[in-house]
C-alpha atoms as a PDB file:
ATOM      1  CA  UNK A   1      23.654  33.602 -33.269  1.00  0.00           C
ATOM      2  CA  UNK A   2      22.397  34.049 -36.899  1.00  0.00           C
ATOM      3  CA  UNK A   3      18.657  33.244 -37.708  1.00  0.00           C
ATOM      4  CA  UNK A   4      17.369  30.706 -39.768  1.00  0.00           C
ATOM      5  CA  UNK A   5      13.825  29.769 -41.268  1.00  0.00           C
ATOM      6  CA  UNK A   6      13.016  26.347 -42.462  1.00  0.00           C
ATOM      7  CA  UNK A   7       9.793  24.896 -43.956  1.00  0.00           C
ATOM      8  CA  UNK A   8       8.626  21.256 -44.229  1.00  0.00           C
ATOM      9  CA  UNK A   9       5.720  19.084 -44.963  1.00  0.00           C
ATOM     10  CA  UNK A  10       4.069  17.164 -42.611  1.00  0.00           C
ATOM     11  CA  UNK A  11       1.323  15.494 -43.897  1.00  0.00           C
ATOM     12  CA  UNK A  12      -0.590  13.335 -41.527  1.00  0.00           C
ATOM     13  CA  UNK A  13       0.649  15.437 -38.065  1.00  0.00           C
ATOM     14  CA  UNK A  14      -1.996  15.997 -35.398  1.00  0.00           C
ATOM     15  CA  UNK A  15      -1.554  18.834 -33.080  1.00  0.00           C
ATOM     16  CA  UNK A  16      -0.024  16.733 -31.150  1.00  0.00           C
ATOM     17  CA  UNK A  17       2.250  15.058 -32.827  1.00  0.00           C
ATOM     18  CA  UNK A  18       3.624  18.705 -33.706  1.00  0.00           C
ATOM     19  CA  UNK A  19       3.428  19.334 -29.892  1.00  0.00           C
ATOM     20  CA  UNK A  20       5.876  16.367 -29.646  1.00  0.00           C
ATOM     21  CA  UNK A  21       7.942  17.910 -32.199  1.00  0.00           C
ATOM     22  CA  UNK A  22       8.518  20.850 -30.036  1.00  0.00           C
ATOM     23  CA  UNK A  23       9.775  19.438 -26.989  1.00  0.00           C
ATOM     24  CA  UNK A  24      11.663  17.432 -28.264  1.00  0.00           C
ATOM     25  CA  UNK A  25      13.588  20.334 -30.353  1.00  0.00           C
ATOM     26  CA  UNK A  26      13.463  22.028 -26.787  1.00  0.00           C
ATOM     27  CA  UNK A  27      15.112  18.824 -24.631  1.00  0.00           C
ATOM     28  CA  UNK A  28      17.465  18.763 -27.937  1.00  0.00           C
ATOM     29  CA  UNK A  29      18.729  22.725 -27.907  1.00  0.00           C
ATOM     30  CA  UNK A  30      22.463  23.040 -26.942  1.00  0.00           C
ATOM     31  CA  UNK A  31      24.279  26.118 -27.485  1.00  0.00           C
ATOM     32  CA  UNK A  32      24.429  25.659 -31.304  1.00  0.00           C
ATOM     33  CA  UNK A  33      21.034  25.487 -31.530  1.00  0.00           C
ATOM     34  CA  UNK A  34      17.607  27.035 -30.411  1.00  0.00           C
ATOM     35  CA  UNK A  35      14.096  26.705 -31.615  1.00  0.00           C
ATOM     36  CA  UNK A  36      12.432  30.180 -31.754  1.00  0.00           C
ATOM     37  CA  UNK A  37       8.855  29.106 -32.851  1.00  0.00           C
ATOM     38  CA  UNK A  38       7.172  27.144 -34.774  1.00  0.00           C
ATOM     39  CA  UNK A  39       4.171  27.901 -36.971  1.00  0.00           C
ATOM     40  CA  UNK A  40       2.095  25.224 -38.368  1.00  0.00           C
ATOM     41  CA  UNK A  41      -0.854  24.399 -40.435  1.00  0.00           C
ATOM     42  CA  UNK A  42      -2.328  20.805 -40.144  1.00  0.00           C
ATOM     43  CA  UNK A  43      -4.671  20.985 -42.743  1.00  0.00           C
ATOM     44  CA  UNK A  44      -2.268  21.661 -45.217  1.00  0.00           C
ATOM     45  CA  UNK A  45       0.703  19.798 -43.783  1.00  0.00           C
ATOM     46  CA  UNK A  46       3.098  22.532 -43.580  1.00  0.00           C
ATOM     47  CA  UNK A  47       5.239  23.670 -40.882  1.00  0.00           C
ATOM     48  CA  UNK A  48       7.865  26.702 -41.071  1.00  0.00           C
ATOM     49  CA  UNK A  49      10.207  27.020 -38.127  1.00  0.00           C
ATOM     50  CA  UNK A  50      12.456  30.194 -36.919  1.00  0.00           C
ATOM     51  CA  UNK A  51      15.948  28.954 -35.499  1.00  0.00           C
ATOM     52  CA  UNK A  52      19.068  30.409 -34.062  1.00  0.00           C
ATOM     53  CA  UNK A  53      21.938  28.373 -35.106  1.00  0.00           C
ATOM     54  CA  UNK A  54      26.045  28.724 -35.127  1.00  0.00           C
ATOM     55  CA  UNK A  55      25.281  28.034 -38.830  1.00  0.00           C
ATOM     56  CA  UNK A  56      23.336  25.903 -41.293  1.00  0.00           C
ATOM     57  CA  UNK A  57      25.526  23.108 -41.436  1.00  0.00           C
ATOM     58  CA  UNK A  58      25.304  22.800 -37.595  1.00  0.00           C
ATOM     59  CA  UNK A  59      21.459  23.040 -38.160  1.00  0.00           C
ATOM     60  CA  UNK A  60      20.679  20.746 -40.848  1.00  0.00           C
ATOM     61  CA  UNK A  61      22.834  17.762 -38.692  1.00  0.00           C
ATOM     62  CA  UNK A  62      20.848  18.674 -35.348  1.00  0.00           C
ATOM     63  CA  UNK A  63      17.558  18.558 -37.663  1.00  0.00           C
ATOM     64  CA  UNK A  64      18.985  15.143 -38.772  1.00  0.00           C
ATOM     65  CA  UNK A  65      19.504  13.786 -35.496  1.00  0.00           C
ATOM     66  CA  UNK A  66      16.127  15.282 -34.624  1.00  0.00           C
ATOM     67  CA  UNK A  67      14.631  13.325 -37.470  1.00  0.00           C
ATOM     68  CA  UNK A  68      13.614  16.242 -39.295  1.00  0.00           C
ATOM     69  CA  UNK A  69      14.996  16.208 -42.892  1.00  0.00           C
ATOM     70  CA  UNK A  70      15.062  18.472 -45.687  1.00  0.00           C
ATOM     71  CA  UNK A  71      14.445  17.304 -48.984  1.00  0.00           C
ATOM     72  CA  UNK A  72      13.010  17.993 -51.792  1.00  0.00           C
ATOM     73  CA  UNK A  73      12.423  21.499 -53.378  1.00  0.00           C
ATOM     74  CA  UNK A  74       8.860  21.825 -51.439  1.00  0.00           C
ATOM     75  CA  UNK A  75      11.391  22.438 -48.017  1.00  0.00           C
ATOM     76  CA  UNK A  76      13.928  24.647 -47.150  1.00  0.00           C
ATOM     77  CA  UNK A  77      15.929  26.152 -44.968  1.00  0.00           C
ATOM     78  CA  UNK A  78      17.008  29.611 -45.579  1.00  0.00           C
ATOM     79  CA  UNK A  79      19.201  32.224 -43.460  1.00  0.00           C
ATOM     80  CA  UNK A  80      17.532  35.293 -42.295  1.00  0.00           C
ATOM     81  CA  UNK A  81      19.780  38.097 -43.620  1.00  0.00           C
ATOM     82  CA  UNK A  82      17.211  41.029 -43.307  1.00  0.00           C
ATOM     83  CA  UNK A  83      14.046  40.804 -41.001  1.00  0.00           C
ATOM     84  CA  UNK A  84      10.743  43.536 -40.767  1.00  0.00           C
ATOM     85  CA  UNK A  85      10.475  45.335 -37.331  1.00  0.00           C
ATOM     86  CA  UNK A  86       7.678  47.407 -37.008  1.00  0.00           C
ATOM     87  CA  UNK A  87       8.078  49.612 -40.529  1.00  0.00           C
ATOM     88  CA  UNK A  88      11.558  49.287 -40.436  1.00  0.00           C
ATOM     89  CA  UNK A  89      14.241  46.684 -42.638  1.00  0.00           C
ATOM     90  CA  UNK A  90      16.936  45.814 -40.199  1.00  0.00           C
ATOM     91  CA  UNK A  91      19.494  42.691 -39.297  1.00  0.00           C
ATOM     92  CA  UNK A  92      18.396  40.800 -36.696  1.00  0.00           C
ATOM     93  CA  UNK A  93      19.532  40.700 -33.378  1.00  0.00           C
ATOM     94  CA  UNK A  94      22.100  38.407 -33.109  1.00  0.00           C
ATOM     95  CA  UNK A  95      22.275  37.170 -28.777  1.00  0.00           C
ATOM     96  CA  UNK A  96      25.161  35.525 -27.365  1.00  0.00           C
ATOM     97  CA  UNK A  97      25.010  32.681 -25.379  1.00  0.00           C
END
């Protein structure tokens, strides 16, 4: 499935409220969608999120029902055309379910 990247604020999340976050994007994957990881900073209320996703559209409605929106021009969601592995450019991996 292609990859995807996503940012978003989230001002006023504890750890654990972004602990939350993640299982429920794990009890929510199907075979359209899949959580890769998720790094997050607190402090500054920002979170950016790899996916795997049939394609945006189908990710930006399961990030809907999820609650998670994107808006505004401080989040994103971009697909991952080229990615850096080890010193090399290359497209990523695409797995099959």
């Amino acid at each position: 499935m292609p990859k995807f990247v996503s940012a978003h604020a989230i001002a006023c999340m504890t750890r654990q409220d972004v602990a939350r976050l993640l299982k429920r994007f794990k009890e929510e994957e199907n075979t359209d969608v899949r959580n890769i990881r998720i790094l997050c900073d607190t402090l500054s209320g920002r979170m950016v999120c790899e996916w795997e996703a049939r394609d945006r559209v189908v990710l930006v409605e399961w990030l809907k029902k999820c609650n998670v929106q994107i808006r505004g021009t401080g989040e994103w969601l971009m697909a991952v055309q080229y990615e850096s592995v080890g010193d090399e450019l290359v497209t990523p991996q695409r797995d099959n379910p």
